[in-house]
C-alpha atoms as a PDB file:
ATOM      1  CA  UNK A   1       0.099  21.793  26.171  1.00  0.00           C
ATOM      2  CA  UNK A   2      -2.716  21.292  24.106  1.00  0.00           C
ATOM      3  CA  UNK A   3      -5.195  17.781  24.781  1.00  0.00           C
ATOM      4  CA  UNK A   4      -5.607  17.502  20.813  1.00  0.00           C
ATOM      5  CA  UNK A   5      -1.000  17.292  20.693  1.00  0.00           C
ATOM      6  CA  UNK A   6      -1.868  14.483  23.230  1.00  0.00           C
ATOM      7  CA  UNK A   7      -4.133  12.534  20.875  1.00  0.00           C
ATOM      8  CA  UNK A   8      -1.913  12.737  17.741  1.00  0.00           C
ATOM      9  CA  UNK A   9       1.019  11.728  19.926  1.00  0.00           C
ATOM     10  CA  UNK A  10      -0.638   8.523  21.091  1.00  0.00           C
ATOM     11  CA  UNK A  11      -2.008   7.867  17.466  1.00  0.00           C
ATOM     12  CA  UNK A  12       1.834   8.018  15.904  1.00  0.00           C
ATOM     13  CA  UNK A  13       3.278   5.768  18.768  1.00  0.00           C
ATOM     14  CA  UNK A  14       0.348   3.464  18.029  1.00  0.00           C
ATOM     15  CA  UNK A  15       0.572   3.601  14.565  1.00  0.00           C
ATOM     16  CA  UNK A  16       4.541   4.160  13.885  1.00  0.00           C
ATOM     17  CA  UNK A  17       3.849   6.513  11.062  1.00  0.00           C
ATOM     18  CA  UNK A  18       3.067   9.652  10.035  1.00  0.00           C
ATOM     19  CA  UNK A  19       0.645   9.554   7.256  1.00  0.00           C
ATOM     20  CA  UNK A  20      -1.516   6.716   8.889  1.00  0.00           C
ATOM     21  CA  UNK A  21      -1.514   8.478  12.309  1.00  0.00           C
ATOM     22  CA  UNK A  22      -3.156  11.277  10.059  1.00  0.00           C
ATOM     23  CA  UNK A  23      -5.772   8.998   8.044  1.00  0.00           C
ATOM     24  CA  UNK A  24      -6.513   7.652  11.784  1.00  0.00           C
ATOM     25  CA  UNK A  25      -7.340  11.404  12.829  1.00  0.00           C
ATOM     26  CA  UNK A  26      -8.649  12.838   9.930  1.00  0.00           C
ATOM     27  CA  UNK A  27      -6.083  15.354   9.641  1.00  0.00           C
ATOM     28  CA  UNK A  28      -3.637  16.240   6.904  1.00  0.00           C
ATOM     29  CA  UNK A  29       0.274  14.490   7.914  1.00  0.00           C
ATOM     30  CA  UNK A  30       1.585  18.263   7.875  1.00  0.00           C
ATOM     31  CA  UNK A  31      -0.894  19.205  10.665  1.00  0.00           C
ATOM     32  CA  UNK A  32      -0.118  16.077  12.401  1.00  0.00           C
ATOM     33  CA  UNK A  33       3.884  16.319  12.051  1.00  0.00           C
ATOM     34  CA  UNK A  34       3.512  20.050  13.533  1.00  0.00           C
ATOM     35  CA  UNK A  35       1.384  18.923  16.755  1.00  0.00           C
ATOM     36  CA  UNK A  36       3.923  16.433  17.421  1.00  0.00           C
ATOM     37  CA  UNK A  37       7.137  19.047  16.565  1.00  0.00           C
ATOM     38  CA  UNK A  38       5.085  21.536  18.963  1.00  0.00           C
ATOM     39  CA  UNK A  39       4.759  18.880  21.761  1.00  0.00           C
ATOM     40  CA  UNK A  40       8.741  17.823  21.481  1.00  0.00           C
ATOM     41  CA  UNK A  41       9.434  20.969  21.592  1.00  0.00           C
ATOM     42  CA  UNK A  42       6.932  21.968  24.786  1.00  0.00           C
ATOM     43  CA  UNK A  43       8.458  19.351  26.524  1.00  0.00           C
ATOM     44  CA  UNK A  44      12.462  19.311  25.576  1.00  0.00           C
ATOM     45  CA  UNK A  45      12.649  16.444  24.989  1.00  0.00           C
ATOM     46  CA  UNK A  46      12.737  14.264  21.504  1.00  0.00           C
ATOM     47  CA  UNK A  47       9.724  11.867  21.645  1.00  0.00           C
ATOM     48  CA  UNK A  48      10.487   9.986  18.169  1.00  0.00           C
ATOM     49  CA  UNK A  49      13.139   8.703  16.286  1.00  0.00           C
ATOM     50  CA  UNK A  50      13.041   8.100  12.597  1.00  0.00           C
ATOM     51  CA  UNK A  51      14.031   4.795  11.323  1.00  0.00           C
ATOM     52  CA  UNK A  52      13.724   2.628   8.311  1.00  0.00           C
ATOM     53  CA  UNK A  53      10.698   1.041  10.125  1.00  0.00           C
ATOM     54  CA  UNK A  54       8.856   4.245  10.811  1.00  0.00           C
ATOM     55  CA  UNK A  55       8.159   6.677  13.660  1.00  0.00           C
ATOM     56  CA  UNK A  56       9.768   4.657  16.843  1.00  0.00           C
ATOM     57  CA  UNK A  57       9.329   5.987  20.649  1.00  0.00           C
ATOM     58  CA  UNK A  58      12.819   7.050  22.317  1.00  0.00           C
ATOM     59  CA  UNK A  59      12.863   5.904  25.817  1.00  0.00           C
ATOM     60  CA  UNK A  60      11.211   9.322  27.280  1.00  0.00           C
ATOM     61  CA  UNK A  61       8.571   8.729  24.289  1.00  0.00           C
ATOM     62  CA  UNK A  62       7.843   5.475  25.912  1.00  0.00           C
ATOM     63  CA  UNK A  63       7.418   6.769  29.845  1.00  0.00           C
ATOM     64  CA  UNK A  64       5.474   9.671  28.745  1.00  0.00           C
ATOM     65  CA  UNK A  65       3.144   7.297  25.958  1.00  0.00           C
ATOM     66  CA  UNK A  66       2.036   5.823  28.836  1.00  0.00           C
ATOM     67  CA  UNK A  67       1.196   8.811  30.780  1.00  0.00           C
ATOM     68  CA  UNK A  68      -0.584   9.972  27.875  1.00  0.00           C
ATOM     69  CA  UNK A  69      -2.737   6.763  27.817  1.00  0.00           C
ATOM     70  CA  UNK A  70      -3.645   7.616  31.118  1.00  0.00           C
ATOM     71  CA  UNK A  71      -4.779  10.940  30.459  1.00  0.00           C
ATOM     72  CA  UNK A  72      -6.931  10.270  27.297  1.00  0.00           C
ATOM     73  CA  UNK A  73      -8.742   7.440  29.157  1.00  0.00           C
ATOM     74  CA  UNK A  74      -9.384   9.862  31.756  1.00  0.00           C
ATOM     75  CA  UNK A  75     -10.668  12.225  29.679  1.00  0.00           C
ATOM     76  CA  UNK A  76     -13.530   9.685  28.045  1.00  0.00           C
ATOM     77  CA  UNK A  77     -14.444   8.138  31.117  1.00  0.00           C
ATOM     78  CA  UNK A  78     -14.989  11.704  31.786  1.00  0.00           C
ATOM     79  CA  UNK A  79     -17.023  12.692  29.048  1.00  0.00           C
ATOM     80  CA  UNK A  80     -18.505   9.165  29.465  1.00  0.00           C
ATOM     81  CA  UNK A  81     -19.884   9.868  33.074  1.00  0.00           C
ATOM     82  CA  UNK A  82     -21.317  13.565  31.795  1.00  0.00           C
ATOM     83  CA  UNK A  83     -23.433  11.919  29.354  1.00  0.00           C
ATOM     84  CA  UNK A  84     -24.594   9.355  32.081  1.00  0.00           C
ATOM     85  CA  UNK A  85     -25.704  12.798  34.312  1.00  0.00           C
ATOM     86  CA  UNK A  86     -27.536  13.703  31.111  1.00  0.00           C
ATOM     87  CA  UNK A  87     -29.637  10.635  30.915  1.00  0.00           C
ATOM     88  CA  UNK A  88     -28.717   9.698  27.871  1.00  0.00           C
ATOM     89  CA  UNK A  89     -26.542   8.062  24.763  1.00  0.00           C
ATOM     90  CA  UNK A  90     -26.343  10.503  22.086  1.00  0.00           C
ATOM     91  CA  UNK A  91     -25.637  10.851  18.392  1.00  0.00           C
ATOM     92  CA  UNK A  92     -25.221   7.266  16.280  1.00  0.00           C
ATOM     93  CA  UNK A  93     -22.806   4.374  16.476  1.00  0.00           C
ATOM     94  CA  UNK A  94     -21.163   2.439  13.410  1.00  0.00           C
ATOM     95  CA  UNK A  95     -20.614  -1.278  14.272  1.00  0.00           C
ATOM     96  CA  UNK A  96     -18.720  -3.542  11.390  1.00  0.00           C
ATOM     97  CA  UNK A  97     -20.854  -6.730  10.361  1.00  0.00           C
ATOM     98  CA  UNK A  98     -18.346  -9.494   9.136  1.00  0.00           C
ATOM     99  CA  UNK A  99     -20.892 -11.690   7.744  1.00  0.00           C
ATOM    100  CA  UNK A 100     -24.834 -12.466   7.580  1.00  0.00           C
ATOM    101  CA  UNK A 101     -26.637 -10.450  10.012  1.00  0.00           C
ATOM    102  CA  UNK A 102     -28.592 -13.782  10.810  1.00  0.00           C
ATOM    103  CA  UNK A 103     -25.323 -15.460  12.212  1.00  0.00           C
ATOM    104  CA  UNK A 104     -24.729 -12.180  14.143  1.00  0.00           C
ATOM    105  CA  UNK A 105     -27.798 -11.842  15.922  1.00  0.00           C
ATOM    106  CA  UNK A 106     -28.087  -8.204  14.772  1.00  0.00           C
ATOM    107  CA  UNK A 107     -32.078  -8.674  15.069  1.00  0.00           C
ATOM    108  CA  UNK A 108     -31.879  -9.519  18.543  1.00  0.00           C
ATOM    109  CA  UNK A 109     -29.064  -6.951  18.900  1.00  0.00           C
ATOM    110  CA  UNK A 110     -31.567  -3.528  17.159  1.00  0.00           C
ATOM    111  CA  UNK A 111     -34.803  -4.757  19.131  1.00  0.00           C
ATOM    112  CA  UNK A 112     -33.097  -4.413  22.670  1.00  0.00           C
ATOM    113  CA  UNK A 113     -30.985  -1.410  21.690  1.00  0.00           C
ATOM    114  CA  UNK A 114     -34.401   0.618  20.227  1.00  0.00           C
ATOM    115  CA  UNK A 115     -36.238  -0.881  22.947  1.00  0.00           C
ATOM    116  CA  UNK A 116     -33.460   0.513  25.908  1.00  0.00           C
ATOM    117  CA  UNK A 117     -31.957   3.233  23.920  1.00  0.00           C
ATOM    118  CA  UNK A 118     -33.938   4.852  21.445  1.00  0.00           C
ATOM    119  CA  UNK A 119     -32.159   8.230  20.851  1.00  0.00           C
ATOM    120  CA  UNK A 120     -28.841   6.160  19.942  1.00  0.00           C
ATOM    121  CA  UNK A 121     -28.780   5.677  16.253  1.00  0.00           C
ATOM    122  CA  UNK A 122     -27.280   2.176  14.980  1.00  0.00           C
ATOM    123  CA  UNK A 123     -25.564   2.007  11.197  1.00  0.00           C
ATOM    124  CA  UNK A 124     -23.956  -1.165  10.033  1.00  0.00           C
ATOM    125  CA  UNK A 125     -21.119  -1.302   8.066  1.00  0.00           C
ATOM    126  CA  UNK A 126     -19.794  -4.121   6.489  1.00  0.00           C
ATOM    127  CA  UNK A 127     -16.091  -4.900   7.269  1.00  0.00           C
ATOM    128  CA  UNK A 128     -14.364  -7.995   6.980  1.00  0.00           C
ATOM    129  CA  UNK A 129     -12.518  -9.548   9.784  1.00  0.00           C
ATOM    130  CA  UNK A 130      -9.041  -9.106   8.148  1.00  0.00           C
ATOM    131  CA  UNK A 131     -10.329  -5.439   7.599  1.00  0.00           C
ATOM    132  CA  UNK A 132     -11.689  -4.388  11.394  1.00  0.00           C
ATOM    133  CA  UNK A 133      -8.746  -3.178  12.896  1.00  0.00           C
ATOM    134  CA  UNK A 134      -7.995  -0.911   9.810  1.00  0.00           C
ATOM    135  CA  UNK A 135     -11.596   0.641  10.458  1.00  0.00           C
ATOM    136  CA  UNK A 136     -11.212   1.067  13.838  1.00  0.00           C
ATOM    137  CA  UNK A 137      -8.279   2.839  13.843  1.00  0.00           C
ATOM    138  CA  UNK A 138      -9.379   5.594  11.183  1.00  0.00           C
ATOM    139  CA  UNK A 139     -12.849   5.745  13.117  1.00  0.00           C
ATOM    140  CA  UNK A 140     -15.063   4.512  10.181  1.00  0.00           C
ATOM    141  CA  UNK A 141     -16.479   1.831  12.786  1.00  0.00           C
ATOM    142  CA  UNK A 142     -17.198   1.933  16.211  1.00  0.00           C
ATOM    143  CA  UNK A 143     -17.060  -1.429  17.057  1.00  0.00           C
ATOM    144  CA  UNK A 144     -16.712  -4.853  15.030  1.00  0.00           C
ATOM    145  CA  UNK A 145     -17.433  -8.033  14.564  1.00  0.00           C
ATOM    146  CA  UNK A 146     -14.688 -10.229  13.843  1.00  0.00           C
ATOM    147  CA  UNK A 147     -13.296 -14.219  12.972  1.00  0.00           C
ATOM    148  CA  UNK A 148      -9.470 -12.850  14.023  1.00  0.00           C
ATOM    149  CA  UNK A 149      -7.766 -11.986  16.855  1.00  0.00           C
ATOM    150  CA  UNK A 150      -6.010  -8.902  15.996  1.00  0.00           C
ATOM    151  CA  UNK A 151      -1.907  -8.790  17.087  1.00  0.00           C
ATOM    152  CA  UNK A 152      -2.847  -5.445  18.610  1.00  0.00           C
ATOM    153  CA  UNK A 153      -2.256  -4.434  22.062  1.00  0.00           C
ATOM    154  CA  UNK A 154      -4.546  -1.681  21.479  1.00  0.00           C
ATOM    155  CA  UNK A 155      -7.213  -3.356  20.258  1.00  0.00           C
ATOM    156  CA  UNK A 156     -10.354  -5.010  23.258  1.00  0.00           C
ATOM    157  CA  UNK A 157     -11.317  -8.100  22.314  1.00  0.00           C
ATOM    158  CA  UNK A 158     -14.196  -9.952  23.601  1.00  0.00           C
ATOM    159  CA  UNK A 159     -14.906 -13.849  22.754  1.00  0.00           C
ATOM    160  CA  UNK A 160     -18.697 -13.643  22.046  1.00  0.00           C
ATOM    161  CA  UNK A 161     -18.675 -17.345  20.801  1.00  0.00           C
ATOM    162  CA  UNK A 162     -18.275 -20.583  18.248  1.00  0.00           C
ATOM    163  CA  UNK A 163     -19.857 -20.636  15.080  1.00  0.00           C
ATOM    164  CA  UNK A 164     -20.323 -24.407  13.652  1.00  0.00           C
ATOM    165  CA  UNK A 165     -19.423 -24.784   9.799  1.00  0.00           C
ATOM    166  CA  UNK A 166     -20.317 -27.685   7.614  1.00  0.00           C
ATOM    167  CA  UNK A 167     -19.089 -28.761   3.964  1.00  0.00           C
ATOM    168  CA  UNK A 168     -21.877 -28.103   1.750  1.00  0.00           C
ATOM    169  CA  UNK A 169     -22.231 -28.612  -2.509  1.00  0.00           C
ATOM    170  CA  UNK A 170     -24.898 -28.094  -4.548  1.00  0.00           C
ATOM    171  CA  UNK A 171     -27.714 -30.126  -4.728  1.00  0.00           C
ATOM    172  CA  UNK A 172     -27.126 -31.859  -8.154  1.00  0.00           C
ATOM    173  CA  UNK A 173     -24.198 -33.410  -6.676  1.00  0.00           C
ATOM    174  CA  UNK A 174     -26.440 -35.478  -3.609  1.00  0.00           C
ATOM    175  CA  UNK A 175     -26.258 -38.912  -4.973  1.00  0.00           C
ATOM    176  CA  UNK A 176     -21.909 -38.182  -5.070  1.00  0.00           C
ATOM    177  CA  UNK A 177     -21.781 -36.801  -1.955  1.00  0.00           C
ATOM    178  CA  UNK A 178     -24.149 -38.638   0.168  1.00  0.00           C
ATOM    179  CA  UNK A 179     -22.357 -40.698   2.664  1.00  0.00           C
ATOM    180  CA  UNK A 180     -19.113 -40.271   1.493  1.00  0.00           C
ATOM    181  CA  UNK A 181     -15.725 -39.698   4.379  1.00  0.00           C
ATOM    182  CA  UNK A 182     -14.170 -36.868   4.989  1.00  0.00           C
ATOM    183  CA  UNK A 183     -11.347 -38.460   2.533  1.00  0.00           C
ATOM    184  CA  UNK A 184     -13.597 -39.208  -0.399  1.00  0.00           C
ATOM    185  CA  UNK A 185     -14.795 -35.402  -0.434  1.00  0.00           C
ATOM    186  CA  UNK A 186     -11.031 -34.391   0.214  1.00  0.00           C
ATOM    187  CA  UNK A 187     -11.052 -35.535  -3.735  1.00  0.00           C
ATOM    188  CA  UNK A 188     -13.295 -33.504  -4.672  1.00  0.00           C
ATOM    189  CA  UNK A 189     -12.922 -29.702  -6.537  1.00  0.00           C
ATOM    190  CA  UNK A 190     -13.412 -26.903  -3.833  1.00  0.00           C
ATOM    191  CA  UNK A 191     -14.225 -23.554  -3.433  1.00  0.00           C
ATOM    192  CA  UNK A 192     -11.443 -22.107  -1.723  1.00  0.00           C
ATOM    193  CA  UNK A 193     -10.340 -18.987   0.387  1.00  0.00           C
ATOM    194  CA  UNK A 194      -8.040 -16.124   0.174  1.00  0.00           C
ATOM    195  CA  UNK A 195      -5.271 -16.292   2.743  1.00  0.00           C
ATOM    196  CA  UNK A 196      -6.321 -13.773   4.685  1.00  0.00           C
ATOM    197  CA  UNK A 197      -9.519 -14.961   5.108  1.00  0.00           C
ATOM    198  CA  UNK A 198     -10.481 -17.187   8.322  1.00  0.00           C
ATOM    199  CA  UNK A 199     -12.458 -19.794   6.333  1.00  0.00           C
ATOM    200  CA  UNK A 200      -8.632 -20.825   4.548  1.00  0.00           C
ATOM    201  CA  UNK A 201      -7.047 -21.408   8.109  1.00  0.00           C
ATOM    202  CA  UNK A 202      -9.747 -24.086   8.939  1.00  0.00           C
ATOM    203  CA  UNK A 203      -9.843 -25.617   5.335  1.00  0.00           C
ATOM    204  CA  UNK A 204      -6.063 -26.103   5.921  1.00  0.00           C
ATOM    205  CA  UNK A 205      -6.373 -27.350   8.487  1.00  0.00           C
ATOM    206  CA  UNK A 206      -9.009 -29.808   7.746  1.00  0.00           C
ATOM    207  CA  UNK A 207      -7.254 -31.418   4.593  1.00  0.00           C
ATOM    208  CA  UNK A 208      -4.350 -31.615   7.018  1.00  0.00           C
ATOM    209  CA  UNK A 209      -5.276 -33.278   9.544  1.00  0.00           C
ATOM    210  CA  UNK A 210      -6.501 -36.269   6.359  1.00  0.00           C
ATOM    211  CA  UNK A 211      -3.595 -35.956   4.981  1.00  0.00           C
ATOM    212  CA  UNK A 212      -5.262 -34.685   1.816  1.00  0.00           C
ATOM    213  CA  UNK A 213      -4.080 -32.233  -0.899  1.00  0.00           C
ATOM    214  CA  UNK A 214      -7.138 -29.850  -2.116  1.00  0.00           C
ATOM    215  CA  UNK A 215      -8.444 -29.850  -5.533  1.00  0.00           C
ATOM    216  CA  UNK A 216      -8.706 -25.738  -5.506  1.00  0.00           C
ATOM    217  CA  UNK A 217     -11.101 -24.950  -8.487  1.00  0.00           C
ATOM    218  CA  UNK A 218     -11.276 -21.357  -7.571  1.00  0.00           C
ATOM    219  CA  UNK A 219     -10.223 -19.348  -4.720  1.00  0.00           C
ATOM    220  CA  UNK A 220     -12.678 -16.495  -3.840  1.00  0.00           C
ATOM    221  CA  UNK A 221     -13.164 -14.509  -0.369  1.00  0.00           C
ATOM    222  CA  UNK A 222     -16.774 -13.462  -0.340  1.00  0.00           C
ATOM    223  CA  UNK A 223     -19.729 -15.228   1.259  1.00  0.00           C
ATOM    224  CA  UNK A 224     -22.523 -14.513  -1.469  1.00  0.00           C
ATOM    225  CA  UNK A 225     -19.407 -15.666  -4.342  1.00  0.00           C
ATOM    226  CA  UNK A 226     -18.673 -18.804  -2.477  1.00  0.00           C
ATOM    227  CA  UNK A 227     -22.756 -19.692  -1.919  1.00  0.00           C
ATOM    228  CA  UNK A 228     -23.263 -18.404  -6.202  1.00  0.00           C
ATOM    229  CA  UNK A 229     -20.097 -20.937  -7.041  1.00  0.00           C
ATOM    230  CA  UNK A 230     -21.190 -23.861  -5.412  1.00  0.00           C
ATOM    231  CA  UNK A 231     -24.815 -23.419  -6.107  1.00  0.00           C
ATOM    232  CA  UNK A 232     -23.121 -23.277 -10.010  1.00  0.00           C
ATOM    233  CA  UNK A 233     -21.835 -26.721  -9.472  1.00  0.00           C
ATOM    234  CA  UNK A 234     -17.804 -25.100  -9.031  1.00  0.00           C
ATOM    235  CA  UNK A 235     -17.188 -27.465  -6.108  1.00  0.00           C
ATOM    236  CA  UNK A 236     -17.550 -28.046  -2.729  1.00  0.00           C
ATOM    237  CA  UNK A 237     -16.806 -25.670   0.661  1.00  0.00           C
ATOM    238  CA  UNK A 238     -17.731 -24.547   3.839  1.00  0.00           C
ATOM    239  CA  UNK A 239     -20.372 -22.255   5.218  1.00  0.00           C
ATOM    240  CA  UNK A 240     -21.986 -22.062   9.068  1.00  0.00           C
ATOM    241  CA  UNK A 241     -24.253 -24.611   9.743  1.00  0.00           C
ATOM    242  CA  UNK A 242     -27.261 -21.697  10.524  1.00  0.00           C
ATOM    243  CA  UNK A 243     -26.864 -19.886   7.492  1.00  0.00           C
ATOM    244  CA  UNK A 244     -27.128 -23.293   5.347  1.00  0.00           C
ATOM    245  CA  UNK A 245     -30.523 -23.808   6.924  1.00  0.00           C
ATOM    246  CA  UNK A 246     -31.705 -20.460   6.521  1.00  0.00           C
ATOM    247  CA  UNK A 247     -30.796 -20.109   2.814  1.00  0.00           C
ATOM    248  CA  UNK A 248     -29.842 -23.922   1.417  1.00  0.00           C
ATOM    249  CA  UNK A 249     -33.012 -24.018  -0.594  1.00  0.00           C
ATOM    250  CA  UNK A 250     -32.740 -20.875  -2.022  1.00  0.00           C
ATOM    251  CA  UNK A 251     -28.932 -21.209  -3.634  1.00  0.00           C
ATOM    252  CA  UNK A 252     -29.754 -24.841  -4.060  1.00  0.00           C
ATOM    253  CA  UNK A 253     -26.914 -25.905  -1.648  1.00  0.00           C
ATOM    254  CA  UNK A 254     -27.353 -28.689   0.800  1.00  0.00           C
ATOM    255  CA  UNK A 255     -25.286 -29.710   3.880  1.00  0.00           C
ATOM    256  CA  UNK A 256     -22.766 -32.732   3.441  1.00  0.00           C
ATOM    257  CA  UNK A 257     -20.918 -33.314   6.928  1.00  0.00           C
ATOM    258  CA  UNK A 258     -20.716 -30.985   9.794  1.00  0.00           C
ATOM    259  CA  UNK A 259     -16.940 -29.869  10.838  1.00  0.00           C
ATOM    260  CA  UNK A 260     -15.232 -30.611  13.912  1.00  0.00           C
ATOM    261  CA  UNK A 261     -13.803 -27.591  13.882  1.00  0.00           C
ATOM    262  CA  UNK A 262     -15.903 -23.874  14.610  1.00  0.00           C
ATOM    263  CA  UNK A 263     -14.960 -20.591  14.120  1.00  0.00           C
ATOM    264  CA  UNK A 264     -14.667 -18.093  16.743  1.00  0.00           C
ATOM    265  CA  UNK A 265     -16.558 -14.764  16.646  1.00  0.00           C
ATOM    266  CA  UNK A 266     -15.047 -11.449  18.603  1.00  0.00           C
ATOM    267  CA  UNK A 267     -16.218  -8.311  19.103  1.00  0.00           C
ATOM    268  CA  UNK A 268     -13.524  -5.711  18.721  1.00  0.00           C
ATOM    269  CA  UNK A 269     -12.753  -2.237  19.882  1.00  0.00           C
ATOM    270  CA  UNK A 270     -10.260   0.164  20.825  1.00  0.00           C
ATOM    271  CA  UNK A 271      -8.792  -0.110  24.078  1.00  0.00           C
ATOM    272  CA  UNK A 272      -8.498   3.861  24.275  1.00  0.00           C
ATOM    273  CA  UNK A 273     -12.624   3.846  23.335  1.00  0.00           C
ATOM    274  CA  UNK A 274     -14.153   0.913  25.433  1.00  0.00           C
ATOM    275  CA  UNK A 275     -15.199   3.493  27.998  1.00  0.00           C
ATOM    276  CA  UNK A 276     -17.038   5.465  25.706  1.00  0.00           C
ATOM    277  CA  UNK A 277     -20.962   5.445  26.757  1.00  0.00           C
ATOM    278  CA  UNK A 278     -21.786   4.658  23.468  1.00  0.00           C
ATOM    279  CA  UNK A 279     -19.658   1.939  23.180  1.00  0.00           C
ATOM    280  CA  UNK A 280     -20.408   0.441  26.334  1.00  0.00           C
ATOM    281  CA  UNK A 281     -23.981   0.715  26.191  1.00  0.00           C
ATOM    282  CA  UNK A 282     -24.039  -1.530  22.410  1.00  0.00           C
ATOM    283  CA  UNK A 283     -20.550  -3.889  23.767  1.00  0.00           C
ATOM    284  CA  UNK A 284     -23.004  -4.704  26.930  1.00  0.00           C
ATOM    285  CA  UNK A 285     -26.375  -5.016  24.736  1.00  0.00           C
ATOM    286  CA  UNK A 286     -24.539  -7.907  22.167  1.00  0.00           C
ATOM    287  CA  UNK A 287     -22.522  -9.757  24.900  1.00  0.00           C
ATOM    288  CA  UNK A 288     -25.898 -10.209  27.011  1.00  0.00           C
ATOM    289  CA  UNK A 289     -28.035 -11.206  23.561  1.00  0.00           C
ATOM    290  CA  UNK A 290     -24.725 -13.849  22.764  1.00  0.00           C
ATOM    291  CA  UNK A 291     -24.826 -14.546  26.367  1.00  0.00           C
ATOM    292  CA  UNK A 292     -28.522 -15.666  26.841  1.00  0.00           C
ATOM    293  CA  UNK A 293     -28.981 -16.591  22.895  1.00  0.00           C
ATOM    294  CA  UNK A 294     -32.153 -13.824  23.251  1.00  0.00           C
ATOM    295  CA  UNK A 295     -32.910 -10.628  23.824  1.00  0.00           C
END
């Protein structure tokens, strides 16, 4: 038994197919298919059934999943403790930005991270919230920043904290908006979200809760689209409250009322990962600048 038939194993339980269990690996699905055919057939005994749904676990597949789980995190807490005897982190680390780097931190974040860890290499990569899991799981991101909580059992997820939104619209609408109740902007036209995106769930809710019907001029699911349409004069939406200060004047936006509702921000990771050095050393470093608001 090989430790690589492990790892594609684990990745088809986890993933229930074939070809994603592949793109997760980097391998082709053949190669993938024959480690798991190999292991079956190592074993005696059938690990997977085929079904209309995908790649599901028979009930030995399920006992021995979890033995494999045990394994693999044995194995990086392993190679996690060797690199600690070497006295160092190693090689670079891809962490998924979901929005402004401002609202993130990120500045606070590189300074301590160069300043404690110089020979570990940070790249940003931008990833949506809706999108982080997806990255994580075919290993184009480390770790990531993220608005959702993923369904995901093998997904870490770390509340790092609130973000505070406000309605904003541009400034040659101040005299209409100035002063008005959450009902009389409810009348206005608004820049809406996608579905998917977290900003839609707390609109929703929002007109909800006023028992209001939006006026959706547009929907759009990009930060720097939303900030270009209402600096246009499109309508009204929402942004966070620190990224209208930073940038207001410059799109020509100002702040109308400040939500009572905020937006939580995670970090994410995979479970079968967290004990990478790596990962531990930049999970620690963003928790402790969210934690003391400095570095």
């Amino acid at each position: 038994m090989e430790l690589y038939q492990l790892v594609s194993f684990v990745a088809v339980a986890e993933e229930g197919n074939m070809t994603r269990a592949a793109s997760r690996l980097n391998l082709t699905q053949p190669a993938v298919s024959a480690q798991v055919k190999a292991l079956e057939e190592e074993l005696r005994l059938p690990l997977f059934q085929r079904t209309a749904r995908g790649m599901e676990l028979t009930e030995e597949g399920h006992l021995l999943k979890a033995r494999a789980d045990v394994i693999l995190q044995g194995v990086n807490e392993f190679n996690s403790e060797a690199e600690k005897l070497r006295g160092g982190a190693y090689g670079g680390i891809i962490l998924g930005v979901n929005t402004d780097p401002l609202l993130l931190r990120l500045k606070d974040v590189y300074t301590r991270l160069n300043r404690e860890y110089p020979d570990l290499t940070l790249t940003v990569q931008e990833a949506m919230s809706w999108d982080v899991v997806g990255k994580l799981n075919t290993g184009r991101i480390d770790l990531g920043f993220s608005y959702i909580v993923p369904q995901d059992a093998g997904v870490d997820v770390q509340l790092l904290g609130e973000i505070e939104l406000t309605i904003v619209a541009p400034e040659s609408w101040r005299e209409r908006v100035e002063g008005k109740s959450a009902k009389e902007l409810a009348g206005f036209p608004w820049v809406w979200t996608s579905d998917y995106c977290p900003m839609n769930a707390v609109l929703t809710d929002f007109f909800e809760s006023i028992e209001e019907k939006p006026v959706k001029a547009i929907v759009v699911d990009q930060e720097a689209s939303i900030l270009n349409l209402v600096s246009d004069g499109v309508g009204l939406s929402i942004m966070p409250s620190d990224k209208v200060q930073d940038i207001g004047s410059r799109y020509r936006i100002i702040p109308v009322r400040t939500l009572d509702r905020k937006l939580a921000l995670h970090l994410l990771c995979l479970k079968r990962r967290r004990m990478e050095l790596k990962i531990t050393i930049l999970s620690d470093l963003i928790n402790a600048v969210w934690n003391t608001g400095c570095f």
